[in-house]
C-alpha atoms as a PDB file:
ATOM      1  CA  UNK A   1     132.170-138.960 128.985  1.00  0.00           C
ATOM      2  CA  UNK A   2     129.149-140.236 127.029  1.00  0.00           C
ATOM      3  CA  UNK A   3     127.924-138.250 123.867  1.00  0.00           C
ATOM      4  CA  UNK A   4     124.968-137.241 125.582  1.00  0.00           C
ATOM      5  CA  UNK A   5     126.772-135.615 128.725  1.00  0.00           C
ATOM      6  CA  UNK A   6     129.189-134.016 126.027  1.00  0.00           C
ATOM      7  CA  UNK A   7     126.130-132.576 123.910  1.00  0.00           C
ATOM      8  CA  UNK A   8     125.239-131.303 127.261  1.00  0.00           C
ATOM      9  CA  UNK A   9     128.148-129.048 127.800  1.00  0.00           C
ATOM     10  CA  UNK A  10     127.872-127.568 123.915  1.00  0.00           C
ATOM     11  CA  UNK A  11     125.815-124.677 121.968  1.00  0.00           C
ATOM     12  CA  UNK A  12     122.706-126.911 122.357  1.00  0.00           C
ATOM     13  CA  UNK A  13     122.780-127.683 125.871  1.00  0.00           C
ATOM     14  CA  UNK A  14     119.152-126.287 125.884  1.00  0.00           C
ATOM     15  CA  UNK A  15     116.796-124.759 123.648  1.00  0.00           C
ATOM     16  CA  UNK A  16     116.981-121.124 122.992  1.00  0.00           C
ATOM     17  CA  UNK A  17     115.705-118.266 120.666  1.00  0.00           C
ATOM     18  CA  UNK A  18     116.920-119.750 117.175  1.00  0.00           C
ATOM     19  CA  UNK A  19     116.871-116.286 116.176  1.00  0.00           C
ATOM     20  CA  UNK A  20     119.961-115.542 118.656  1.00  0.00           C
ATOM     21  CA  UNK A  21     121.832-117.873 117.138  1.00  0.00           C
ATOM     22  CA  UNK A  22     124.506-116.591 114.957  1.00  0.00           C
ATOM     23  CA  UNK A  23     126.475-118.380 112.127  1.00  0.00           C
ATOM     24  CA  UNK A  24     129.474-119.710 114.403  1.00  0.00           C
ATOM     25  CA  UNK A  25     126.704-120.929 116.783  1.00  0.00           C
ATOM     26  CA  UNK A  26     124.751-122.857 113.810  1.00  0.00           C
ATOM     27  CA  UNK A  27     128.136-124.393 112.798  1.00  0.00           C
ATOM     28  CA  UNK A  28     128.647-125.470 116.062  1.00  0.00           C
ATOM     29  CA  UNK A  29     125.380-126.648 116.121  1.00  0.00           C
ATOM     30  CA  UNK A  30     125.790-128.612 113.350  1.00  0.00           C
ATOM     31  CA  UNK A  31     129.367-129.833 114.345  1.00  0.00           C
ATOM     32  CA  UNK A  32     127.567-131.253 117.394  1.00  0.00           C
ATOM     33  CA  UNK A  33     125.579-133.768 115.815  1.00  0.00           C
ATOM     34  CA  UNK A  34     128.252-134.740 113.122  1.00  0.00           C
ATOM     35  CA  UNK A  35     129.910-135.855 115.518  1.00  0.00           C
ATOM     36  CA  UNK A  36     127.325-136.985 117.538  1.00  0.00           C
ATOM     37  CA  UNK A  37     125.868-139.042 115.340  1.00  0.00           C
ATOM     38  CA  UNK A  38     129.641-140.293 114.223  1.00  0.00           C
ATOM     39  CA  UNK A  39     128.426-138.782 110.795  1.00  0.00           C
ATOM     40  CA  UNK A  40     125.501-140.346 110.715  1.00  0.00           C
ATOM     41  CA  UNK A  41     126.821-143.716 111.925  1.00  0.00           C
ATOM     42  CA  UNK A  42     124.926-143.620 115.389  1.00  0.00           C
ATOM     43  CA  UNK A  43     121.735-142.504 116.534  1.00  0.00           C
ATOM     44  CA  UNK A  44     121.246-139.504 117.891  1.00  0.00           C
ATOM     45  CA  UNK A  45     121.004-139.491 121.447  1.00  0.00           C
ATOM     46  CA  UNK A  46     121.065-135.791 123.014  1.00  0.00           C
ATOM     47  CA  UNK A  47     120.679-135.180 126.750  1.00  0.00           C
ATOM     48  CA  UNK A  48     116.525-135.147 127.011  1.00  0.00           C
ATOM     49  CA  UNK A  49     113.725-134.709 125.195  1.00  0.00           C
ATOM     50  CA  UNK A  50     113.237-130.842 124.527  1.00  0.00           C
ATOM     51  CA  UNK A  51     116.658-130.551 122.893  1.00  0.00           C
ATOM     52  CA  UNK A  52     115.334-133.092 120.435  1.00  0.00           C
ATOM     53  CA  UNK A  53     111.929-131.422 119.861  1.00  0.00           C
ATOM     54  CA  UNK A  54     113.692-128.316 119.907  1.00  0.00           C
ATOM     55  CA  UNK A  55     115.799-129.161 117.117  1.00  0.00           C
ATOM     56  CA  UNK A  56     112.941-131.121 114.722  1.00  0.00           C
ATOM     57  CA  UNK A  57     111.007-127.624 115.229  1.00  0.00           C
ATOM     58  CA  UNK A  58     114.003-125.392 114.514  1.00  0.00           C
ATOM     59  CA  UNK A  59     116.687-127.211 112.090  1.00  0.00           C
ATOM     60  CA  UNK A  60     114.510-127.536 108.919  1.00  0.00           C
ATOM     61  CA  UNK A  61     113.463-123.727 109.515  1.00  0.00           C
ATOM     62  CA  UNK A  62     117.182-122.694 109.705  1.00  0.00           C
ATOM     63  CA  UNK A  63     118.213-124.528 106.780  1.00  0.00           C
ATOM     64  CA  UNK A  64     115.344-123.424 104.869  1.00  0.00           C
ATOM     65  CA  UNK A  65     116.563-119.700 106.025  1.00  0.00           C
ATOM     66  CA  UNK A  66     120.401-120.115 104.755  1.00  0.00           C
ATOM     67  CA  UNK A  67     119.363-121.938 101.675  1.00  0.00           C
ATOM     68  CA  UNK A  68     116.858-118.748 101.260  1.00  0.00           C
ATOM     69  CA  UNK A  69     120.051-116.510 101.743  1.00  0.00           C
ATOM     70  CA  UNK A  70     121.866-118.565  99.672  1.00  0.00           C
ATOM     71  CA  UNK A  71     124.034-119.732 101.946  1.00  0.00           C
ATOM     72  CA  UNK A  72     124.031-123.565 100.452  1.00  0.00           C
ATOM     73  CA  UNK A  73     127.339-124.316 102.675  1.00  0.00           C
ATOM     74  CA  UNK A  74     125.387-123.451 106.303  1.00  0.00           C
ATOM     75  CA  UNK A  75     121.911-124.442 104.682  1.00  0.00           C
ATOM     76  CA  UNK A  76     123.284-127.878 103.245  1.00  0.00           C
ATOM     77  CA  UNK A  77     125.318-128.649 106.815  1.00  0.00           C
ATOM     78  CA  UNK A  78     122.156-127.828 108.720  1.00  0.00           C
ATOM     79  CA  UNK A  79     120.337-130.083 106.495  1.00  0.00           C
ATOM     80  CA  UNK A  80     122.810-133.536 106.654  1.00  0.00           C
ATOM     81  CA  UNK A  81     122.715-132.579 110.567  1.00  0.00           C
ATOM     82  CA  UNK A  82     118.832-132.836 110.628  1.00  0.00           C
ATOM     83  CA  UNK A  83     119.566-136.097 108.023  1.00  0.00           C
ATOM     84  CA  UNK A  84     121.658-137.561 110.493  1.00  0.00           C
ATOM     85  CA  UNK A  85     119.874-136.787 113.915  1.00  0.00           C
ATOM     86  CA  UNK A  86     116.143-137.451 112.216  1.00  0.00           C
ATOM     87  CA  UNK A  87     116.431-139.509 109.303  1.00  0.00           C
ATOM     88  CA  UNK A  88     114.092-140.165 106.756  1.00  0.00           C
ATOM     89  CA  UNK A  89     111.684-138.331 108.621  1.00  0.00           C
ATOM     90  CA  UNK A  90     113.538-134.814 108.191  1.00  0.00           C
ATOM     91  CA  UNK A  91     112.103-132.737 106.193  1.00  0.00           C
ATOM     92  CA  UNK A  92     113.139-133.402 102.388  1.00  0.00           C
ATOM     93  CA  UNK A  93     111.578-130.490 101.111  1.00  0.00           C
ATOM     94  CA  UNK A  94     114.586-128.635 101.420  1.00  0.00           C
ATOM     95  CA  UNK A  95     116.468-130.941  98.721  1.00  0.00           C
ATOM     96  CA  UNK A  96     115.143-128.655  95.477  1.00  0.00           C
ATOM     97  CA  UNK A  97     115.976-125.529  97.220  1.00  0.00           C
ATOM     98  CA  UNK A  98     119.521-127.018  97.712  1.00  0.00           C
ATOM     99  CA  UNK A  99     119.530-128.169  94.101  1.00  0.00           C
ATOM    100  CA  UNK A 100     119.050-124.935  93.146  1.00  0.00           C
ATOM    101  CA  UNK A 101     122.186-123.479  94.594  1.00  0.00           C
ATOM    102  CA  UNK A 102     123.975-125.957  91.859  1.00  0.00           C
ATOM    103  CA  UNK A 103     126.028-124.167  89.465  1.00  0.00           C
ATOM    104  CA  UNK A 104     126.433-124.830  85.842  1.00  0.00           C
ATOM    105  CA  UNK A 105     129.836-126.662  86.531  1.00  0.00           C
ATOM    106  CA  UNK A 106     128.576-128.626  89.637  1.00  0.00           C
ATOM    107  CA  UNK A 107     130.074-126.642  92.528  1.00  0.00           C
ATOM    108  CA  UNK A 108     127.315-125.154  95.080  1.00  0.00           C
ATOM    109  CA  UNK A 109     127.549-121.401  95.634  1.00  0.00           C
ATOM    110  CA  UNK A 110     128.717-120.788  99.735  1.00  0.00           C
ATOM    111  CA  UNK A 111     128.146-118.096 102.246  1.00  0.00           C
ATOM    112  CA  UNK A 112     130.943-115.891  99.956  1.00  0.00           C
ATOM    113  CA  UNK A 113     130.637-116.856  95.973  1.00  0.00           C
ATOM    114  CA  UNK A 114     127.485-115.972  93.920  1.00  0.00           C
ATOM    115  CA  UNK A 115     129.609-115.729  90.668  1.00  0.00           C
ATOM    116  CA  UNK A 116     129.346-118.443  87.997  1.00  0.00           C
ATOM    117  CA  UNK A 117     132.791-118.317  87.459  1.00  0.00           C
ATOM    118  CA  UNK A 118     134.124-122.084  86.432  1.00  0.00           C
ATOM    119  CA  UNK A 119     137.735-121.374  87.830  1.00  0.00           C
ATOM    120  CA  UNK A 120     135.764-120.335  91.741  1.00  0.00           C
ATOM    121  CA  UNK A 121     135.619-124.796  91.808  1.00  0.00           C
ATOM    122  CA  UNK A 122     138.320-124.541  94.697  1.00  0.00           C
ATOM    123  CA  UNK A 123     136.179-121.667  96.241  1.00  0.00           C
ATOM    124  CA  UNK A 124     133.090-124.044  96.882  1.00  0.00           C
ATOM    125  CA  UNK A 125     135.205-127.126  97.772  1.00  0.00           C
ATOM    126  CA  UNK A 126     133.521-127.336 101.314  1.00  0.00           C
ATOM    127  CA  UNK A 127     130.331-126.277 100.304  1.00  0.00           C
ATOM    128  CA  UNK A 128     130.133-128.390  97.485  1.00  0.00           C
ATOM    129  CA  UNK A 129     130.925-131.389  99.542  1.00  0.00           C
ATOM    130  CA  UNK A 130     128.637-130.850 102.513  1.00  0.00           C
ATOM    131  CA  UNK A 131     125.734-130.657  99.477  1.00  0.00           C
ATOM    132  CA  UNK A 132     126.684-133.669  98.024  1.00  0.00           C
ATOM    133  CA  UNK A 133     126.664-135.537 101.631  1.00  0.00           C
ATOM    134  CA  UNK A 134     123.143-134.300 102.305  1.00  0.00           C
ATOM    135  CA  UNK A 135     122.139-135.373  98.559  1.00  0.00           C
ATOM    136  CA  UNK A 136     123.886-138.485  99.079  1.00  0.00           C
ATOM    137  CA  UNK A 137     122.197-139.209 102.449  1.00  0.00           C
ATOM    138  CA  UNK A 138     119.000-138.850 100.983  1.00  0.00           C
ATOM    139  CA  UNK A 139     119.443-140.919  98.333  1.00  0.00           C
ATOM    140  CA  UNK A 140     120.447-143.869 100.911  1.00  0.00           C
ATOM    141  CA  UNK A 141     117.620-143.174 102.462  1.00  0.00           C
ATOM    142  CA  UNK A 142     115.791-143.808  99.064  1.00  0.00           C
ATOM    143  CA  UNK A 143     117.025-147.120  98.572  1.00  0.00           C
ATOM    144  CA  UNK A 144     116.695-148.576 102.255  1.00  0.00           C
END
């Protein structure tokens, strides 16, 4: 099965109410294009047109939204999924906001941690390194 018949049969098989969407659904959603995009490896290629305008209306509005709730490890994946399916041309406004969920010791504070705690490292582990991808991304895309 090609990726675009398999992105057919998945959480964004067609647009709907963003607001409906709960958090399993945007990690789907975001699980979708990692893999996808092979991490960013291939272009994005979903099943037609309104999915893709669909998702450059909606994905920089939801990560904006979890990096707002300070969600950085939903808000950071939603971000490198925009990154991967858009490019340079997603919208890298969201990189301060990100930035901002850095703690002192360099973890980023997830869905479940808002203390500063230096030993809580291990706690952040996946949303520290979903932060760092998007950073990293958009730092390639810097340098191209």
């Amino acid at each position: 099965m090609h990726p675009p018949q398999q992105i057919s049969n998945t959480v964004i098989r067609k647009p709907v109410d963003a607001v409906l969407l709960d958090s399993d659904s945007l990690y789907d959603l975001t699980h979708v294009i990692f893999y996808g995009t092979q991490f960013g490896c291939t272009a994005w290629s979903p099943p037609d047109s309104e999915i893709n305008k669909w998702l450059q209306m909606w994905l920089p509005r939801m990560a904006l939204a979890r990096l707002l709730m300070e969600d950085a490890d939903l808000g950071a994946e939603l971000f490198l999924s925009g990154l991967y399916a858009f490019g340079r041309e997603f919208d890298r406004r969201l990189i301060p906001l990100l930035l901002n969920a850095q703690r002192a010791n360099g973890s980023f504070v997830g869905p479940d941690n808002s203390s500063d705690d230096p030993d809580e490292f291990s706690d952040s582990y996946h949303t520290t390194l979903v932060s760092m991808a998007a950073l990293a991304e958009c730092s390639l895309y810097d340098r191209r």
